[in-house]
N, C-alpha and C. Protein backbone atom coordinates (compact mmCIF):
# COMPACT_ATOMS: atom_id res chain seq x y z
N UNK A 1 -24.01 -6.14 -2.80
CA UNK A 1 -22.78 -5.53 -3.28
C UNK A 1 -21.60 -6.28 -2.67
N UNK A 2 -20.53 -7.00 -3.63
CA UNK A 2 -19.27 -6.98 -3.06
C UNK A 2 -18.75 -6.14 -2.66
N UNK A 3 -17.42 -6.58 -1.72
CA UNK A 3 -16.99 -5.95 -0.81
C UNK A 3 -15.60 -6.04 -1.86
N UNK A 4 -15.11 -4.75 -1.68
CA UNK A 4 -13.32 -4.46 -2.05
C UNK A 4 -12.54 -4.48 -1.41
N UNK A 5 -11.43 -5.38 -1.68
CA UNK A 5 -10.03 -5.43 -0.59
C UNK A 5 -9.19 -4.92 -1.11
N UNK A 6 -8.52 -3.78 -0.57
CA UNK A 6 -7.58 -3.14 -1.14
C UNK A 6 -6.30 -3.39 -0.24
N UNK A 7 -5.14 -3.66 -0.66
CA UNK A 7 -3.75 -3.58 0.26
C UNK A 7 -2.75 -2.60 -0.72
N UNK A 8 -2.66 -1.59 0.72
CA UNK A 8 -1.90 -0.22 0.74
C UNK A 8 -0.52 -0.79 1.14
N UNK A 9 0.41 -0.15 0.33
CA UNK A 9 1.88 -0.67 0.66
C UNK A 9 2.86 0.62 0.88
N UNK A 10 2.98 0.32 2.08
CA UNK A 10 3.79 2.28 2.23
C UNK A 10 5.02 1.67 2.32
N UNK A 11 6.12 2.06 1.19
CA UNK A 11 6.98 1.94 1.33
C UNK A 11 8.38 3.01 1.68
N UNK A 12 7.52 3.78 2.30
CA UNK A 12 8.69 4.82 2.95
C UNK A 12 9.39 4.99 4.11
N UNK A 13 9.36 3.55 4.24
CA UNK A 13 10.34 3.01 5.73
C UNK A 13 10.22 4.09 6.73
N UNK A 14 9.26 4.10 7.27
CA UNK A 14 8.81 4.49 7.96
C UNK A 14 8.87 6.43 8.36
N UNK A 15 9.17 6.75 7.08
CA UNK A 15 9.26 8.67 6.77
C UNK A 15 7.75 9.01 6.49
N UNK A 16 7.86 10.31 7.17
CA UNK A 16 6.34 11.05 6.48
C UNK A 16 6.39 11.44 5.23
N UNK A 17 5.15 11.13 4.10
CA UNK A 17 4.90 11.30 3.28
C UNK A 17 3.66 12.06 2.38
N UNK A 18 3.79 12.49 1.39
CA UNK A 18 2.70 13.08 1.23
C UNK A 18 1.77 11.82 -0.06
N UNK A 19 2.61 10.97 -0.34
CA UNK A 19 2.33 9.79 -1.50
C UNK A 19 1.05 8.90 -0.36
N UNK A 20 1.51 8.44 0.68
CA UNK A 20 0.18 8.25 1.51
C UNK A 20 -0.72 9.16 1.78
N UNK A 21 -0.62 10.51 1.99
CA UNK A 21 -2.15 10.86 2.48
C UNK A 21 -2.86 10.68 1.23
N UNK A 22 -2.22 11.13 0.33
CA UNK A 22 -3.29 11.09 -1.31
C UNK A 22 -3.57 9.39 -1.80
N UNK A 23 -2.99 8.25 -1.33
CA UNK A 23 -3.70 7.36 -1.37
C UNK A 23 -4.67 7.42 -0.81
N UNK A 24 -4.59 7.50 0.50
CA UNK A 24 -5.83 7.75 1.85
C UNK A 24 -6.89 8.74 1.14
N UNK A 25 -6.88 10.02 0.18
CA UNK A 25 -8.16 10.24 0.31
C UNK A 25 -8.35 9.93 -1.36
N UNK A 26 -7.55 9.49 -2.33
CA UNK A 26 -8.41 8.80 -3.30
C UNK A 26 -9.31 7.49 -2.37
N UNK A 27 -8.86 6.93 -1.78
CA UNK A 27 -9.76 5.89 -1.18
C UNK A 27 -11.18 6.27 -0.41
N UNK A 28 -10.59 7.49 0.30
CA UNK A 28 -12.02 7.96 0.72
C UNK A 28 -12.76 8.10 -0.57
N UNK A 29 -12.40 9.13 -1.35
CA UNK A 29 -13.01 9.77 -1.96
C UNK A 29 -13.71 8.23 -3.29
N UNK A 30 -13.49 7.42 -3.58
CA UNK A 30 -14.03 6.38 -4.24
C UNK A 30 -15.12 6.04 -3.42
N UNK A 31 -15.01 5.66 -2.32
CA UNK A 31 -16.05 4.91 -1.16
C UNK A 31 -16.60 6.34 -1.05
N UNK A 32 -16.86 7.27 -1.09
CA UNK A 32 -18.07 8.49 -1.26
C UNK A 32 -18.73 8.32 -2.14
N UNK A 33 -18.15 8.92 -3.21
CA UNK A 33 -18.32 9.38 -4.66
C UNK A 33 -19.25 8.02 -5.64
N UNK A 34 -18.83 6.87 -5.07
CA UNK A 34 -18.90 5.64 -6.01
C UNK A 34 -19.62 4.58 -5.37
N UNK A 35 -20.06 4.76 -3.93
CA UNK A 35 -20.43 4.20 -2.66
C UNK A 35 -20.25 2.65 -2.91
N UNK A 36 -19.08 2.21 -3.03
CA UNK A 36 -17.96 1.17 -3.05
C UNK A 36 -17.70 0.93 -1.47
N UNK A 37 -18.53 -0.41 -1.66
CA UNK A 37 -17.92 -1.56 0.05
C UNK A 37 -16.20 -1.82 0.10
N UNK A 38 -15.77 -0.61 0.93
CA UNK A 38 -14.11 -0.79 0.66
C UNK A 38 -13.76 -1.04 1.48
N UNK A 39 -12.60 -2.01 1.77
CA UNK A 39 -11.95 -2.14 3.35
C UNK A 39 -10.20 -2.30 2.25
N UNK A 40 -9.66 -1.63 3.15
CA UNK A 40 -8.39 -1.62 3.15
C UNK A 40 -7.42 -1.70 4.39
N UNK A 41 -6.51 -2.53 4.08
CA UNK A 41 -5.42 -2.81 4.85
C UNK A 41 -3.63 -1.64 4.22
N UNK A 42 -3.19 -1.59 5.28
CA UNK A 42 -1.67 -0.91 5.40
C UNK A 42 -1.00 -1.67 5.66
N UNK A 43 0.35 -1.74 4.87
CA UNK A 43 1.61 -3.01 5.16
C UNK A 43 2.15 -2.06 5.15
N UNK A 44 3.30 -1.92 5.91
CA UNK A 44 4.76 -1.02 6.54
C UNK A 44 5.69 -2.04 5.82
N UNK A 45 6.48 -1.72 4.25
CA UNK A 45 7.06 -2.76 4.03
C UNK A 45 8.26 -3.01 3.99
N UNK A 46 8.87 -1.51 3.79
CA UNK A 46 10.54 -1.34 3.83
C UNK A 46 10.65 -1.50 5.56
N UNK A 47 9.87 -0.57 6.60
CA UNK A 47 9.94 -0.58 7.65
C UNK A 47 9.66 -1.32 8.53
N UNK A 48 8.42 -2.23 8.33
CA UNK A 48 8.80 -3.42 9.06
C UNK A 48 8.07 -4.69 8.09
N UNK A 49 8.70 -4.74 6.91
CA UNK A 49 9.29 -6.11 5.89
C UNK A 49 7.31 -6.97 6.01
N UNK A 50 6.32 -6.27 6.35
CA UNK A 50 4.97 -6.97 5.90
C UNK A 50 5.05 -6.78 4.89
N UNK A 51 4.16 -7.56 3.83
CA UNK A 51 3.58 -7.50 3.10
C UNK A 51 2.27 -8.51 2.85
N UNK A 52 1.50 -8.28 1.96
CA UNK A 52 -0.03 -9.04 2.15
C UNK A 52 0.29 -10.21 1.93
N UNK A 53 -1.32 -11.23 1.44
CA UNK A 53 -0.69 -12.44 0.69
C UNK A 53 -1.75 -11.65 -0.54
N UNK A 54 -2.41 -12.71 -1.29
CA UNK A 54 -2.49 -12.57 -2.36
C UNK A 54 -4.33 -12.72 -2.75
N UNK A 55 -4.79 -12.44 -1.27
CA UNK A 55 -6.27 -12.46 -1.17
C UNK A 55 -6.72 -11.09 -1.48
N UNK A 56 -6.11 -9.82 -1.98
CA UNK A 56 -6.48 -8.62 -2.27
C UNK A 56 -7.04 -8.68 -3.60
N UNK A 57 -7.83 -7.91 -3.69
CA UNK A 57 -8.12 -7.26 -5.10
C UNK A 57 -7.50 -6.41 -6.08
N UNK A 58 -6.75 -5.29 -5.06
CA UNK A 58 -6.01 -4.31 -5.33
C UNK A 58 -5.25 -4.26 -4.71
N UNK A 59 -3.86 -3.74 -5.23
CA UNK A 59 -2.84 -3.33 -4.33
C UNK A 59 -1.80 -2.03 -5.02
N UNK A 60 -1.67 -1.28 -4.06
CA UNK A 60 -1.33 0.04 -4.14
C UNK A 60 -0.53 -0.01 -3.48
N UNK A 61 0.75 0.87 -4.67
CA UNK A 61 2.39 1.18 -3.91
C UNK A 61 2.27 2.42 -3.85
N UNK A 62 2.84 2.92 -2.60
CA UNK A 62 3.41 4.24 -2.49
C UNK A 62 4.55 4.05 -3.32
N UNK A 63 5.36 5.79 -3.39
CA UNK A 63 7.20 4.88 -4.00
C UNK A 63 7.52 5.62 -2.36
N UNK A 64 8.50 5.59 -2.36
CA UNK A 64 9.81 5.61 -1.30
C UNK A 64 10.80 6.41 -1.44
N UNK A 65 11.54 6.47 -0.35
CA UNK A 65 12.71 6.72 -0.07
C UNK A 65 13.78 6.30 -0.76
N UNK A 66 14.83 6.38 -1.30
CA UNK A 66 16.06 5.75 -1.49
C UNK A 66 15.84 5.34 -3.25
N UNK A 67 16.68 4.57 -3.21
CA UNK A 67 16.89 4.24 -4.76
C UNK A 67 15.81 3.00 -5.20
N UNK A 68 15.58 3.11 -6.58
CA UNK A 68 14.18 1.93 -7.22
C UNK A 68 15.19 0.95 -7.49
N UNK A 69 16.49 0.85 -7.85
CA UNK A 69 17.52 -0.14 -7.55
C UNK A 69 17.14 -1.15 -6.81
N UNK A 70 17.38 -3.07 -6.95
CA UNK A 70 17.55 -3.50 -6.66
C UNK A 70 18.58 -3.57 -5.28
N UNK A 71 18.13 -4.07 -3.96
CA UNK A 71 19.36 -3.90 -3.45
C UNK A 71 19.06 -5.49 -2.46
N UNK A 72 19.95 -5.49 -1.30
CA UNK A 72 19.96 -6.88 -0.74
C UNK A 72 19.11 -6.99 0.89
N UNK A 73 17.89 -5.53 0.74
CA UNK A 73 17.11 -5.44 1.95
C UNK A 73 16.33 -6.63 1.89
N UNK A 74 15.62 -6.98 3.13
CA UNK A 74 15.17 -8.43 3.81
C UNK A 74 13.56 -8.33 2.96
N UNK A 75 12.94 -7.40 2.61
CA UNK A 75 11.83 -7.32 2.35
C UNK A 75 11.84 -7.57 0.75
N UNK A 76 12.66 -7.32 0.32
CA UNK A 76 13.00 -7.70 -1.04
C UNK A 76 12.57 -9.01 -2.18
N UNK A 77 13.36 -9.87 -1.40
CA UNK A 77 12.40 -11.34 -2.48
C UNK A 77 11.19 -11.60 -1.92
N UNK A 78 10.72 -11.36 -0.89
CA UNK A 78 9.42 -11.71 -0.91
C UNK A 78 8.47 -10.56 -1.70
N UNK A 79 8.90 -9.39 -2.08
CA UNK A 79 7.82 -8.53 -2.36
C UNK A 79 7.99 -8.58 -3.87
N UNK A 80 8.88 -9.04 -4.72
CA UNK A 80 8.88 -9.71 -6.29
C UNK A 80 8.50 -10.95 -6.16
């Protein structure tokens, strides 16, 4: 069995959310239910400007805080 790489992108600069825990247990709940070799990674991206490269399989946005507006934050052109 291949293995799944998933990259989780929380983009709620660093606020509690409820858009992450329900990523967190659809993910469990796939790797139960579907017994899927999953490894996933977390990028903090508004909050501290990671993001993956482009070796994922999947990648999953939380949404965020603040406006879906374009604006002139540092994390910005790299994540388009």
């Amino acid at each position: 069995m291949s293995q799944l790489k998933v990259a989780v992108l929380d983009m709620n600069n660093n606020l509690p959310n409820q858009g992450m825990r329900c990523i967190f247990q659809i993910i469990r709940n796939f790797q139960e239910r579907d017994h899927v070799d999953l490894v996933y990674d977390v990028f903090n991206v508004r909050g501290s400007d990671e993001l993956p490269d482009l070796s994922y399989d999947v990648y999953i946005s939380s949404g965020g805080p603040g406006s879906p507006l374009a604006s002139d934050e540092a994390w910005e052109p790299r994540f388009f």
